[in-house]
Protein backbone atom coordinates (compact mmCIF):
# COMPACT_ATOMS: atom_id res chain seq x y z
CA UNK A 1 108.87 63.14 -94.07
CA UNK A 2 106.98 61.15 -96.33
CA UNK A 3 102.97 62.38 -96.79
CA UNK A 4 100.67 61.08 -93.91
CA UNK A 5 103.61 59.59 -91.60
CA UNK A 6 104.38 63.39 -90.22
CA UNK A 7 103.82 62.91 -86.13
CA UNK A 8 103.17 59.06 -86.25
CA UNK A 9 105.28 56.87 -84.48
CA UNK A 10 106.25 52.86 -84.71
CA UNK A 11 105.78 50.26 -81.75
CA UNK A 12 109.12 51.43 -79.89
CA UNK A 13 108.01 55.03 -79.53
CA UNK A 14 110.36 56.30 -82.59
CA UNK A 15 109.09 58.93 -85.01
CA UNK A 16 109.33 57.40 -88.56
CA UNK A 17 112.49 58.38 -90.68
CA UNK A 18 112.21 60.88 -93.18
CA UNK A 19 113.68 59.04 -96.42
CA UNK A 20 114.40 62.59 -97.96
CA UNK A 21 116.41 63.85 -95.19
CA UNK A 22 118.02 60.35 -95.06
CA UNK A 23 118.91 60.68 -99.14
CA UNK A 24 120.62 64.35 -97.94
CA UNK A 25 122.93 62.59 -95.67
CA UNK A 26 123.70 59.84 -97.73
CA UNK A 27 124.67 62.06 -100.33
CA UNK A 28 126.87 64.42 -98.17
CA UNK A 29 128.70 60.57 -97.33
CA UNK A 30 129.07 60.16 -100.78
CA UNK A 31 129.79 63.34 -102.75
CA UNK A 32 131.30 61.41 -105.72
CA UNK A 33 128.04 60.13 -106.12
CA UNK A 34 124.90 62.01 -108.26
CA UNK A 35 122.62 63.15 -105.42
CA UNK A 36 119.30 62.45 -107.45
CA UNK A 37 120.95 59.19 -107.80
CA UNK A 38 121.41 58.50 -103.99
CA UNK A 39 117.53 59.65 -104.00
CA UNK A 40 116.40 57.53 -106.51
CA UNK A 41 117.82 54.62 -104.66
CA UNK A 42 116.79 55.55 -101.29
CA UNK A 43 113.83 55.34 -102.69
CA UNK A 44 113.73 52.01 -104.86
CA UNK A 45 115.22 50.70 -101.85
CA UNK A 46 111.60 51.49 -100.14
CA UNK A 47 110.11 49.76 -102.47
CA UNK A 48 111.72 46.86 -102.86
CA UNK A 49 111.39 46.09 -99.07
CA UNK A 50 107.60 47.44 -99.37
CA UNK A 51 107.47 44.13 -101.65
CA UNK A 52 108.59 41.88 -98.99
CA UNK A 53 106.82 43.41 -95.93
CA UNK A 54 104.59 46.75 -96.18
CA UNK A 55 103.38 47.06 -93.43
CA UNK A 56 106.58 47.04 -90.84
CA UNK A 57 106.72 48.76 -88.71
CA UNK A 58 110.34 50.32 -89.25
CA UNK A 59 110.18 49.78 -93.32
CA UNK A 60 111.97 53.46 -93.49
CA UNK A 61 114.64 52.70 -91.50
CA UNK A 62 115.53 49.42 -93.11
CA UNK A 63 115.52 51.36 -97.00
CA UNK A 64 117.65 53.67 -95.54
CA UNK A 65 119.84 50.81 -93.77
CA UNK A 66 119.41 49.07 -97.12
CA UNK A 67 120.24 52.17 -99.38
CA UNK A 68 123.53 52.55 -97.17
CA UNK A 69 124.50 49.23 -98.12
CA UNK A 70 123.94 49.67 -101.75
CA UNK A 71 125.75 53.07 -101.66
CA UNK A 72 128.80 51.93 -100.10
CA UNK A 73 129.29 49.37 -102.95
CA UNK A 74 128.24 51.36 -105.91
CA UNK A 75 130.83 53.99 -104.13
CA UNK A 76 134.06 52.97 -105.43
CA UNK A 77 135.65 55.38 -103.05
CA UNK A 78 134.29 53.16 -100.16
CA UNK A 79 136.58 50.48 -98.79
CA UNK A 80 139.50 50.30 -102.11
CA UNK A 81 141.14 47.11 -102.22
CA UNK A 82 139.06 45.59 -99.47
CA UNK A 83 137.94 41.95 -100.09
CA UNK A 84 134.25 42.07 -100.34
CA UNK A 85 131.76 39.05 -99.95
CA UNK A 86 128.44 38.64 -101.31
CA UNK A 87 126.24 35.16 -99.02
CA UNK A 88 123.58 34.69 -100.91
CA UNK A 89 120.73 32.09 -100.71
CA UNK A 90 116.81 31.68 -101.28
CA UNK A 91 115.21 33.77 -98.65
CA UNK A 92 118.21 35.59 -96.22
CA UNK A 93 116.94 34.50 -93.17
CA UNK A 94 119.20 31.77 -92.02
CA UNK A 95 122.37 30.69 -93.65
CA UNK A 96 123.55 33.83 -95.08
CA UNK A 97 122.59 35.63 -92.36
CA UNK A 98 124.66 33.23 -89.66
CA UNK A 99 127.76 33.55 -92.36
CA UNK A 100 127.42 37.61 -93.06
CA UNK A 101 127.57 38.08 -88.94
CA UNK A 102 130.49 35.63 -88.25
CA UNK A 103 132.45 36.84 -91.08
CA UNK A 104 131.73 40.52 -89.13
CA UNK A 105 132.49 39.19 -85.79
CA UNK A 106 135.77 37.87 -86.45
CA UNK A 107 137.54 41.34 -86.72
CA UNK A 108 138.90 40.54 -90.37
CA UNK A 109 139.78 43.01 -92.93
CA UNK A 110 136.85 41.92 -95.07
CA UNK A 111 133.37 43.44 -95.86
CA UNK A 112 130.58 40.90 -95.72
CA UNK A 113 126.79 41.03 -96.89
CA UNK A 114 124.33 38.57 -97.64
CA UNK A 115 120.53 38.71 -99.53
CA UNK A 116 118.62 36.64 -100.51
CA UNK A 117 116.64 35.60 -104.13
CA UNK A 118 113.64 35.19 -102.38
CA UNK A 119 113.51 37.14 -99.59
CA UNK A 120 111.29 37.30 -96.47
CA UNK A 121 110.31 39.21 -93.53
CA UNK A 122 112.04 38.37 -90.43
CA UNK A 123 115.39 36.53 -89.68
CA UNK A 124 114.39 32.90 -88.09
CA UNK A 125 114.25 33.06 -84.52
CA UNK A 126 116.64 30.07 -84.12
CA UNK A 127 119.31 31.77 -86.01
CA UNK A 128 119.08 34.89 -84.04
CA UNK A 129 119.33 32.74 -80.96
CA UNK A 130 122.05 30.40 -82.11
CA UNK A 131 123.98 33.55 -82.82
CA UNK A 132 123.22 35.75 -79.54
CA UNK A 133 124.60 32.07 -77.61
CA UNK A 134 127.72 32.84 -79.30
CA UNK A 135 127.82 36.37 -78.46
CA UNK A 136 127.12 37.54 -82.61
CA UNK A 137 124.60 39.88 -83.38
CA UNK A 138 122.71 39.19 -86.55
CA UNK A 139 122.91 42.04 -89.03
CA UNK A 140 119.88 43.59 -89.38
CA UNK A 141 116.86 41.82 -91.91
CA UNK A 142 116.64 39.86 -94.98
CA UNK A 143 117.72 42.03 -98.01
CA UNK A 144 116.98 41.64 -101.51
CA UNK A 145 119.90 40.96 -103.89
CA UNK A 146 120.91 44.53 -105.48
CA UNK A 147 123.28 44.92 -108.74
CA UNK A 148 124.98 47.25 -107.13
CA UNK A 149 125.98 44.82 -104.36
CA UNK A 150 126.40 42.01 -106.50
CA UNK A 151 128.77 44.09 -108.96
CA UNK A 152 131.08 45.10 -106.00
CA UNK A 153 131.15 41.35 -104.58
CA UNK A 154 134.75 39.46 -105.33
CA UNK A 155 133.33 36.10 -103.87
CA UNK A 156 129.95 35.33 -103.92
CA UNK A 157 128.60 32.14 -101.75
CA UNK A 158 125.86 30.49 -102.58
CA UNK A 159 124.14 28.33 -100.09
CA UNK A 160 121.11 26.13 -101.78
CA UNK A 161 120.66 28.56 -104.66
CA UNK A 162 121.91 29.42 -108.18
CA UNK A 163 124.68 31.65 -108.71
CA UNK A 164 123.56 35.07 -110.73
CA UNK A 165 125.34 36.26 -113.55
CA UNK A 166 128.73 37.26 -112.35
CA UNK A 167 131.18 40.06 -113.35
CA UNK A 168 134.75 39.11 -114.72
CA UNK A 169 136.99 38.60 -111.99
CA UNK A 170 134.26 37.45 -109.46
CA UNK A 171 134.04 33.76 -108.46
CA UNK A 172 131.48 31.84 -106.90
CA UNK A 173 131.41 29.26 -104.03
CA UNK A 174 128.39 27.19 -103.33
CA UNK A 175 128.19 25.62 -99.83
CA UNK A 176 126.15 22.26 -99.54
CA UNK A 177 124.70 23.34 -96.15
CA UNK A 178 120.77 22.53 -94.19
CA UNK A 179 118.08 24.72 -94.37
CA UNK A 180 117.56 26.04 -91.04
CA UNK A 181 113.66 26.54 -91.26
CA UNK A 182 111.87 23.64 -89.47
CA UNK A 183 115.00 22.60 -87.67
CA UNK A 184 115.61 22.15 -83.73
CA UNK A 185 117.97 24.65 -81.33
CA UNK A 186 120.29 22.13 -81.67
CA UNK A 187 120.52 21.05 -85.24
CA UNK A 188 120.95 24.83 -85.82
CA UNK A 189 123.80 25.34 -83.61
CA UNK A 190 125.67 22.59 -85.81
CA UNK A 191 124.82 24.67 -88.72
CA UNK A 192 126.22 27.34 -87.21
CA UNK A 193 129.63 25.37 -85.99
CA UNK A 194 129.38 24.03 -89.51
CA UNK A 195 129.22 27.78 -90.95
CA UNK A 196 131.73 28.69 -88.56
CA UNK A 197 134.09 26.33 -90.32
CA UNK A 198 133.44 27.31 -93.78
CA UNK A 199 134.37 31.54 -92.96
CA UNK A 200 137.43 30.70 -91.07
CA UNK A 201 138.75 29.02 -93.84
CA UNK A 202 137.03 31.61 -96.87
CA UNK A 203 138.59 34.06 -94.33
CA UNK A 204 142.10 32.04 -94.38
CA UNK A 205 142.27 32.14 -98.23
CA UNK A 206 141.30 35.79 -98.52
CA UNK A 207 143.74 37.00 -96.17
């Protein structure tokens, strides 16, 4: 457990989560992988979301939840052959996050993530609700845009951003879509139907 968190807990009664023990099981998951790298990441992970938000209140759970996620794709053991898409837009609270959970929630055989440029600390209310009418859990937090999930991406989506460098053999789509901050319940639920739209047919062309 990290120095002066030992016996502290967050606002939900959970002890905090010991990032080294975390690094030991991620690199049992992943014995291909260097297990000082899996550390080192676990760690940068940390602090990239220390960046965005250092005081919340479940910051070590989220690096870990964060370092999984870059794992898996710098794992090339994880998932071979398995159509991978990278949502990406300014700050990961809205768009990408409504695309990354229906592209989850329809049950295809396709790994979704999403991160944003920019990112911030929380996912917009309105998205979380437009989703939860639908039945879709959002996944997670806004992430920060990691090489290693970039580099494992085959499609990555833009929505109101630039496109990053890209690998050869990746291609880019950017969706023409409206920014969800500011708007009404109901102008974000045609987002979402909009959205909706969009994966079924991404999800159509990958299949």
């Amino acid at each position: 457990m990290l120095p002066g968190r030992r016996g502290r807990r967050d606002a939900r009664g959970e002890a905090p989560v010991s990032l080294e023990e975390a690094a030991s099981a991620l690199a049992l998951a992943h014995p291909t992988l260097d297990a000082g790298t899996v550390t080192t990441l676990v760690h940068h992970s940390r602090d990239l979301l220390a960046a965005i938000d250092p005081a919340h209140e479940r910051l070590q759970q989220r690096a870990v939840d964060l370092a999984a996620a870059r794992l898996d794709a710098l794992d090339a053991s994880v998932a071979p052959g398995v159509p991978r898409v990278l949502f990406l837009s300014t700050r990961n609270d809205g768009m990408s996050i409504i695309a990354e959970a229906l592209v989850r929630a329809s049950g295809a055989e396709v790994l979704a993530s999403s991160a944003g440029v920019r990112p911030v600390a929380a996912v917009l209310r309105s998205v979380t609700d437009a989703l939860a009418e639908v039945g879709v859990d959002h996944p997670g937090f806004p992430k920060p845009l990691t090489s290693e999930v970039l580099a494992r991406a085959d499609v990555v989506v833009t929505m109101l951003c630039d496109a990053p460098p890209l690998h050869d053999g990746q291609r880019t789509e950017a969706w023409d879509l409206a920014d969800p901050a500011g708007l009404g319940s109901s102008a974000v639920r045609s987002l979402r139907d909009d959205i909706r739209v969009r994966v079924d047919d991404l999800l159509a062309r990958l299949a």
